[in-house]
Protein backbone atom coordinates (compact mmCIF):
# COMPACT_ATOMS: atom_id res chain seq x y z
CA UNK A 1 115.06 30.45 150.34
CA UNK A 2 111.64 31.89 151.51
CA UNK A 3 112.01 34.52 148.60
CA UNK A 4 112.84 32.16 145.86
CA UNK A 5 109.12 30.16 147.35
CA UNK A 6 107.17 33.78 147.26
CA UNK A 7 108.86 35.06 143.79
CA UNK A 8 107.89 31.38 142.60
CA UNK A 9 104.34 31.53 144.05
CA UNK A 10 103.87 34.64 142.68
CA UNK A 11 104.94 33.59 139.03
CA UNK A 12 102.52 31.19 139.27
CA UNK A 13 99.43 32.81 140.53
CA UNK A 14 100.50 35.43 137.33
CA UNK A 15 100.42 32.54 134.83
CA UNK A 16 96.74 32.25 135.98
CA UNK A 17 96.33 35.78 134.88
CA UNK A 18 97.77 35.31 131.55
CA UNK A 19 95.69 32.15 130.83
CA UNK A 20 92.58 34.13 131.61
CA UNK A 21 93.48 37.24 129.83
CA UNK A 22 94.61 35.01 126.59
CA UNK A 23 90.99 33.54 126.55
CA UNK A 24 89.24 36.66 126.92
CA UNK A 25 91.25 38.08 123.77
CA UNK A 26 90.47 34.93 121.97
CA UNK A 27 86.59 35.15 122.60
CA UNK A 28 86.63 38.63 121.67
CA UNK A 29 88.70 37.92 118.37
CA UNK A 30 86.56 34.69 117.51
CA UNK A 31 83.02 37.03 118.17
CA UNK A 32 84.35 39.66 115.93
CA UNK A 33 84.47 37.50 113.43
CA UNK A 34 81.76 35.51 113.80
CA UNK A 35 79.78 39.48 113.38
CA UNK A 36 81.73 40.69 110.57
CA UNK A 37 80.22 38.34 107.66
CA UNK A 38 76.85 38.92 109.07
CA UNK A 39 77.63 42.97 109.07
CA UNK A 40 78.64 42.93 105.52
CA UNK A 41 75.90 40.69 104.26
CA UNK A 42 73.55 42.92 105.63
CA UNK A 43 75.20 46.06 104.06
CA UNK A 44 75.22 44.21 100.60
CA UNK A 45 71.79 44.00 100.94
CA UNK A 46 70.60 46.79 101.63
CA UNK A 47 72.82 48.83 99.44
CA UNK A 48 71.25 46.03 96.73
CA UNK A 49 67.29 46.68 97.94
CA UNK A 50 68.02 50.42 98.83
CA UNK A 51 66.68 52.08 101.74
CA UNK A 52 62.29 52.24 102.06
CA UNK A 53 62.51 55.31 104.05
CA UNK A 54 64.79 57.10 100.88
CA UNK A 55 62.37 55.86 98.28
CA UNK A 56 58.95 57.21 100.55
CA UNK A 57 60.89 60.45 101.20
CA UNK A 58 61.17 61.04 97.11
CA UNK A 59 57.87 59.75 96.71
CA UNK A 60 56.02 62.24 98.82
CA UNK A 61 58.25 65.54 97.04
């Protein structure tokens, strides 16, 4: 009987585990996506604008 409590116990205490590493996969996921519009925005505009230190570059050949 006292190894159906411990095997029990420790089922439980793993469930804790679980919960925790389920959240920290969720953050991640929801921060990675939060990012990526902001990434590509930023891309779109400065393939739009073009890069300042390209244009000085040509200007000064």
């Amino acid at each position: 009987m006292k190894k159906i409590v411990i095997i029990l116990m420790l089922c439980l205490l793993q469930y804790g585990c679980l919960a925790v590493a389920i959240i920290e996969g969720a953050t991640d996921v929801v921060a990675a996506v939060a990012t990526a519009p902001i990434k590509v925005g930023s891309a779109v505009v400065d393939a739009a604008t073009g890069d300042e230190d390209d244009n000085k570059e040509k200007e000064d050949d």
